[in-house]
C-alpha atoms as a PDB file:
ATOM      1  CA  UNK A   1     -12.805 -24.333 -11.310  1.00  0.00           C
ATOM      2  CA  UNK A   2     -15.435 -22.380  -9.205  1.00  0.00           C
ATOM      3  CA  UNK A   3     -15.508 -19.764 -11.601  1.00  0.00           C
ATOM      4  CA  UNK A   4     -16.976 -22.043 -14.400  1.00  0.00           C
ATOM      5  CA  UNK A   5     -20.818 -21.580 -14.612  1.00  0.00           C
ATOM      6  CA  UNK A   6     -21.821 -25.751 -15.071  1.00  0.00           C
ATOM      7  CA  UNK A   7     -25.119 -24.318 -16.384  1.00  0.00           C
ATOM      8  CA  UNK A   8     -22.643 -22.633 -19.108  1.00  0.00           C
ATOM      9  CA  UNK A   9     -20.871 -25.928 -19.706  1.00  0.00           C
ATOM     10  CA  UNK A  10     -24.100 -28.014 -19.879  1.00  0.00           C
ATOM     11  CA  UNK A  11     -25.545 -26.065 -22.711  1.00  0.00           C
ATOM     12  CA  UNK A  12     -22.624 -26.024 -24.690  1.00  0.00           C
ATOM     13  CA  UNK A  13     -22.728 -29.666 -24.490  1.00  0.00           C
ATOM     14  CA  UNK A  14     -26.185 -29.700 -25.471  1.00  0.00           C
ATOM     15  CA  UNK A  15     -25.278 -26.947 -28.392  1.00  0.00           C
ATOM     16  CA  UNK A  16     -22.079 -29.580 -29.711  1.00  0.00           C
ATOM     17  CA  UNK A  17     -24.331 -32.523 -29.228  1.00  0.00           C
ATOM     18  CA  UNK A  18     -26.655 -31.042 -32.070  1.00  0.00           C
ATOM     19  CA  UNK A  19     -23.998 -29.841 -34.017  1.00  0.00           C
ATOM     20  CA  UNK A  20     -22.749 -33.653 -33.894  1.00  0.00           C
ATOM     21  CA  UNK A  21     -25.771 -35.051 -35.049  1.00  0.00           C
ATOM     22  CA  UNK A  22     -26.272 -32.386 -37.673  1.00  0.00           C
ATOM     23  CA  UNK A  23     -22.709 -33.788 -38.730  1.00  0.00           C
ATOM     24  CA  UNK A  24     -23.967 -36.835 -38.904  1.00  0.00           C
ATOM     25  CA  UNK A  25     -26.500 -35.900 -40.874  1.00  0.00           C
ATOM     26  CA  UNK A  26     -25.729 -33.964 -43.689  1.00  0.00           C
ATOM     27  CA  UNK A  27     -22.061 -36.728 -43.303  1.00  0.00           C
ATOM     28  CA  UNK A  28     -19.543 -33.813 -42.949  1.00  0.00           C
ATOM     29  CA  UNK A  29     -16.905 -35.405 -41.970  1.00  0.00           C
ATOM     30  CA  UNK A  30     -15.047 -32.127 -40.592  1.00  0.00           C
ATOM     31  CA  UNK A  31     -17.425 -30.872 -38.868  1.00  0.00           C
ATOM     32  CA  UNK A  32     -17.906 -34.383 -37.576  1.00  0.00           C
ATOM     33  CA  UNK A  33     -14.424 -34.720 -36.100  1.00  0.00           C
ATOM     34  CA  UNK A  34     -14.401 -31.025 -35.004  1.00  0.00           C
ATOM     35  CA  UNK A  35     -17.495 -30.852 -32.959  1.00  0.00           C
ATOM     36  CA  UNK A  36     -17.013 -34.657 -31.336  1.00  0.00           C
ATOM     37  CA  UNK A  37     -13.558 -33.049 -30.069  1.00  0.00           C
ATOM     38  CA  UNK A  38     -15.521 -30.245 -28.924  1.00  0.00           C
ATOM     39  CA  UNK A  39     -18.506 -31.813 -27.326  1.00  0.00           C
ATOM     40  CA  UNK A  40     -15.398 -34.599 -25.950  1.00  0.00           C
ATOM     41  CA  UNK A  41     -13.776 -31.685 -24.448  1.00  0.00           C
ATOM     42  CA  UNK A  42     -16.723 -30.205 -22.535  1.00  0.00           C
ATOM     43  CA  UNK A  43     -17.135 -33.368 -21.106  1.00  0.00           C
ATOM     44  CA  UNK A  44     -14.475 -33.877 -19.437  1.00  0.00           C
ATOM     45  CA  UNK A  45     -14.723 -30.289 -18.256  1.00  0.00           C
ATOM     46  CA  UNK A  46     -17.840 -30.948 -16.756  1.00  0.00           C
ATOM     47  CA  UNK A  47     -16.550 -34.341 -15.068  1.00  0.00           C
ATOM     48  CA  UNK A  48     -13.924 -31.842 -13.533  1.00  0.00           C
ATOM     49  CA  UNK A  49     -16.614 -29.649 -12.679  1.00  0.00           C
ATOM     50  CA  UNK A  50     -18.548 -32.490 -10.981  1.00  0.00           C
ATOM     51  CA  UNK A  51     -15.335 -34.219  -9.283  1.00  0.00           C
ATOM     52  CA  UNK A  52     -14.248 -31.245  -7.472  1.00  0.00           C
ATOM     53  CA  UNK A  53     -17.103 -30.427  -6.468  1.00  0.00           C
ATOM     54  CA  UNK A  54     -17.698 -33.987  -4.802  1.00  0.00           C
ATOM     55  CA  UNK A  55     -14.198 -33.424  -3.234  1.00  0.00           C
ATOM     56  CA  UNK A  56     -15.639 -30.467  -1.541  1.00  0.00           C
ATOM     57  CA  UNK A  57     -18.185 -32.206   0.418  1.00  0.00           C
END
């Protein structure tokens, strides 16, 4: 996982996070349930991100 830039991750979070809430918004419901997957996903990538990197000391 050292190859994953967590700056890269964290603004994609922040990117679905506002595609989520323009979801909301405008009530797509597909977009709704794609991006919350999405922005779901890149969370727990960046919880791996975080973990392993706490394993490392």
């Amino acid at each position: 996982m050292n190859t994953i830039d967590k700056h890269a991750v964290d603004e994609a979070i922040a990117q679905a996070f506002k595609e989520v809430r323009t979801a909301m918004n405008s009530h797509n419901e597909k977009s709704l349930h794609m991006y919350t997957e999405a922005l779901t996903a890149l969370l727990e990538l960046r919880k791996a991100i975080t973990d392993e990197a706490a394993s490392r000391g």
